[in-house]
Protein backbone atom coordinates (compact mmCIF):
# COMPACT_ATOMS: atom_id res chain seq x y z
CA UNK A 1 0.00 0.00 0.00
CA UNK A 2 1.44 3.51 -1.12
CA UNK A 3 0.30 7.10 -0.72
CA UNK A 4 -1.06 7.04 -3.95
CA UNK A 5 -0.31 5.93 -7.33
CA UNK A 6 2.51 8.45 -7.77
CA UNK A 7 4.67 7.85 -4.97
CA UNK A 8 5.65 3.85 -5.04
CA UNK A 9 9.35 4.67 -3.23
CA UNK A 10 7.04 5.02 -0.13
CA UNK A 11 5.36 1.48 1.52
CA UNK A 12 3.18 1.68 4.74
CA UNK A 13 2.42 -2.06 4.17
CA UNK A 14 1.37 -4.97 1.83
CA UNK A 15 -2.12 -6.26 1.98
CA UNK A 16 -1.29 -9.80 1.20
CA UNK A 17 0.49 -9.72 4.85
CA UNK A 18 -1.73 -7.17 6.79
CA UNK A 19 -5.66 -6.53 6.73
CA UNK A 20 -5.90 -2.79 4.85
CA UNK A 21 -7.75 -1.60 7.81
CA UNK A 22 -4.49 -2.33 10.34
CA UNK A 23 -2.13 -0.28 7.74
CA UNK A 24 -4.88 2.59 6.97
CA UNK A 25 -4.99 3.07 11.14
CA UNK A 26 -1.25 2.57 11.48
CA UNK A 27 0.12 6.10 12.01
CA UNK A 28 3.67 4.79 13.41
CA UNK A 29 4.74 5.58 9.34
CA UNK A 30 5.28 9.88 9.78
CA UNK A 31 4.62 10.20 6.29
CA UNK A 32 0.62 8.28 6.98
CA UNK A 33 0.32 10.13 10.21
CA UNK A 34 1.42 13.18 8.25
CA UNK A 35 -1.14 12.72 5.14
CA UNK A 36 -4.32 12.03 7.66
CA UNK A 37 -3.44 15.64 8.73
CA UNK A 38 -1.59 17.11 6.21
CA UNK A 39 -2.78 20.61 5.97
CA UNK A 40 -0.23 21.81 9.48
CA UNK A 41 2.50 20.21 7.78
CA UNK A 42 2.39 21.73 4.33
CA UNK A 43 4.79 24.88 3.50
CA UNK A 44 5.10 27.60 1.03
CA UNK A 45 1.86 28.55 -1.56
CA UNK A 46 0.17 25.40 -0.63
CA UNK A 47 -0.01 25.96 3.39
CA UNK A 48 -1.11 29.35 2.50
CA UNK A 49 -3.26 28.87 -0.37
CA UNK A 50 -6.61 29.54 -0.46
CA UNK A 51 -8.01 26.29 -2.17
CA UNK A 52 -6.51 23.91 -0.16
CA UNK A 53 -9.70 22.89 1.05
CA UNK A 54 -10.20 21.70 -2.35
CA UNK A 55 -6.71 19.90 -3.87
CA UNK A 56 -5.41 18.92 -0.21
CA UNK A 57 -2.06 19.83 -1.88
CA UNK A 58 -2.09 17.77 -4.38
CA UNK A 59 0.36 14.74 -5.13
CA UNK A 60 3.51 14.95 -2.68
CA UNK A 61 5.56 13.13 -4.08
CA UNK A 62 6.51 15.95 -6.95
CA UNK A 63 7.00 18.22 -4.09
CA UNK A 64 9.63 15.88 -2.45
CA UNK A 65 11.23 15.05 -6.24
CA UNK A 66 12.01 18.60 -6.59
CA UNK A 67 12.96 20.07 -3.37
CA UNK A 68 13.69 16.77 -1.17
CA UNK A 69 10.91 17.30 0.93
CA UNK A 70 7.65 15.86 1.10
CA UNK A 71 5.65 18.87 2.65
CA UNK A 72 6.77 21.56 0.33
CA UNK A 73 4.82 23.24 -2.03
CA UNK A 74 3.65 21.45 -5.29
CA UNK A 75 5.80 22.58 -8.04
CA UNK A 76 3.05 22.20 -10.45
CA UNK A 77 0.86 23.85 -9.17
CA UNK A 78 -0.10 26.28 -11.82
CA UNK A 79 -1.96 28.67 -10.18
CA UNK A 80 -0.53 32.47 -9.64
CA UNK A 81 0.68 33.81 -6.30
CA UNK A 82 -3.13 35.82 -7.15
CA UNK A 83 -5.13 33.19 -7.55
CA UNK A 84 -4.32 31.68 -4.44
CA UNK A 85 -4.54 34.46 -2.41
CA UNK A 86 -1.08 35.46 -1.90
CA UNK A 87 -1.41 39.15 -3.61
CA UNK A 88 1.60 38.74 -5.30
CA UNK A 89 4.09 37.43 -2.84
């Protein structure tokens, strides 16, 4: 079982050994304890973004490919600093 379908490098556990239910409510992985309440841990245009209600921010796993960490802001996110709510930052 992985974050999503994106993001394969990361394993919380494999179905075949473990009921899904005991790896969903297994939070001793940071980055699943992390993604059930993502939204204090995200940084830059995403933590501050005003549709994050909507995308979550996004898929991770770019965010980590380009800066190293998983938290950071999406890099494809392709809305402007506007759009989001920043003003312009």
């Amino acid at each position: 079982m992985h974050p999503d379908q994106f993001t394969q490098h990361i394993t919380f556990g494999n179905v075949r050994e473990r009921k899904i239910e005991e790896i969903w409510t297994d939070v001793s992985h940071p980055i699943m304890a992390g993604l059930k309440d993502r939204k204090v841990l995200l940084k830059g245009r995403c933590a501050a973004c005003q549709y994050l209600d909507m995308c979550n921010g996004n898929f991770r796993t770019r965010a980590e490919a380009v800066t190293g960490d998983f938290w950071e802001s999406d890099p494809a996110c392709y809305l402007t600093d506007e759009e989001i709510g920043l003003g312009g930052i």
